[in-house]
Protein backbone atom coordinates (compact mmCIF):
# COMPACT_ATOMS: atom_id res chain seq x y z
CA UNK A 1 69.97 35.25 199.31
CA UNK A 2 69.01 35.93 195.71
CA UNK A 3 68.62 33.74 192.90
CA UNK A 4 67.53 34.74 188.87
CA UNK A 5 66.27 31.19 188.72
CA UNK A 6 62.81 31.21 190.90
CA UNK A 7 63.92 34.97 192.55
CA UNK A 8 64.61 33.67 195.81
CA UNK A 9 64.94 36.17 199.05
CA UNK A 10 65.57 34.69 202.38
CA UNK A 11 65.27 36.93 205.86
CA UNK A 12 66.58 35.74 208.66
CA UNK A 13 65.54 37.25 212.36
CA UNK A 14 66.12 36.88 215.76
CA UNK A 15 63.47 36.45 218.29
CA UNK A 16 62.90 36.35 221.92
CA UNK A 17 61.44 33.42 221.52
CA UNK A 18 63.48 32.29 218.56
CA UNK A 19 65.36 32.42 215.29
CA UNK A 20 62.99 33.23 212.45
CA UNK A 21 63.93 32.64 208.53
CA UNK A 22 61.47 33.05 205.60
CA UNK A 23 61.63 32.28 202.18
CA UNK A 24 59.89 33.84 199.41
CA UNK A 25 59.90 32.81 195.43
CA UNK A 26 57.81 34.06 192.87
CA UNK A 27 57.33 31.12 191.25
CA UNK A 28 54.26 29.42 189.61
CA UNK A 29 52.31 29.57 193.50
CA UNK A 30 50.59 26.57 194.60
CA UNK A 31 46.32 26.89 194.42
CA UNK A 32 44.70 27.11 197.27
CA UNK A 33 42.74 23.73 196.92
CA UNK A 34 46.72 21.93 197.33
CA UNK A 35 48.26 24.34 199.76
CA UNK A 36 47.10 21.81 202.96
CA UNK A 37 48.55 19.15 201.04
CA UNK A 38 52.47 20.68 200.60
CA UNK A 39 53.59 18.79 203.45
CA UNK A 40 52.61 15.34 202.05
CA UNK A 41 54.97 13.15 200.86
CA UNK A 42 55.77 13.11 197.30
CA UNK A 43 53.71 16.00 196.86
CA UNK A 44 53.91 18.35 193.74
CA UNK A 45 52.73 21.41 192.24
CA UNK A 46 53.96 20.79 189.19
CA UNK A 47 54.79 17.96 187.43
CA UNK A 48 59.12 18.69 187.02
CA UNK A 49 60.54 15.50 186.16
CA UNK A 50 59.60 11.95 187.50
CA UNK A 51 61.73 12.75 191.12
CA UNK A 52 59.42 12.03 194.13
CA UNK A 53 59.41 15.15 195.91
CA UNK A 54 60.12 14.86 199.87
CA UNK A 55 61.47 18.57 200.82
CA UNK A 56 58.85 19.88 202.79
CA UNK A 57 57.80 16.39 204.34
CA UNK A 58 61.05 15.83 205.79
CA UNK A 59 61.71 19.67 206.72
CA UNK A 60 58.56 19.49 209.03
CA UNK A 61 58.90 16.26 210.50
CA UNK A 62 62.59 17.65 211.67
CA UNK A 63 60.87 21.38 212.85
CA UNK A 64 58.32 19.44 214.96
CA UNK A 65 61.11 17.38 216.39
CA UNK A 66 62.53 20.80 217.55
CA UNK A 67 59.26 21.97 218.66
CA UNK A 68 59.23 24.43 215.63
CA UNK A 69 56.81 25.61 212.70
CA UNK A 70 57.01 25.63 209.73
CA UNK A 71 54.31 27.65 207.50
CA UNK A 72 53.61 28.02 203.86
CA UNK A 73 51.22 30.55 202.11
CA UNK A 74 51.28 31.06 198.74
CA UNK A 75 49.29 32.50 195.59
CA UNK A 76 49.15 30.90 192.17
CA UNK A 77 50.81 32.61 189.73
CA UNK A 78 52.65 34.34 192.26
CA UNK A 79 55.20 32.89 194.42
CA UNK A 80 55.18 31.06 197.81
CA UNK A 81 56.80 31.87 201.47
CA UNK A 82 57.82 29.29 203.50
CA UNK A 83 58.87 30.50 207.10
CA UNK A 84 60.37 28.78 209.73
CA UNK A 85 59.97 29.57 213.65
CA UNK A 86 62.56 27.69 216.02
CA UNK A 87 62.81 28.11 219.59
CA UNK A 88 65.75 29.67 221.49
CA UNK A 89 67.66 27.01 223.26
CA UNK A 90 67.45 27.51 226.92
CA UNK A 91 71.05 26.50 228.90
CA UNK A 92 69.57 26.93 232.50
């Protein structure tokens, strides 16, 4: 998936151990000294509006619940990648 606004690219991939899917923006990054703090809620980079911001608090809580991870690196002025990990559902 591609997007002019933010230049979004997703992968998606297929694991032995699970179904892997990254996103990657080059957006405005988020520094280094806030990157630990992405998951908290309400947390923002950048001040867009007065929303309360709950994406990536609510995404993890939901991975964990699946026994999944969710990762985010990132650079200012550069972009961020979020990737998800979930397991492959075992029917035996």
């Amino acid at each position: 998936m591609r997007s002019n606004e933010g230049f979004q690219i997703m992968y998606n991939q297929y694991l032995k151990i699970g179904q892997k899917v990254k996103m990657i923006d080059q957006g405005i990054g988020v520094p280094a000294s806030q990157l630990e703090d992405v998951f908290l809620p309400m947390m923002r980079v950048a001040n867009v509006g007065n929303i309360p911001d709950f994406g990536l608090t609510i995404a993890k809580k939901i991975i964990d619940m699946h026994q999944g991870q969710l990762t985010v690196d990132s650079t200012t002025g550069q972009g961020t990648t979020v990737c998800i990990l979930l397991p492959t559902l075992s029917l035996s």
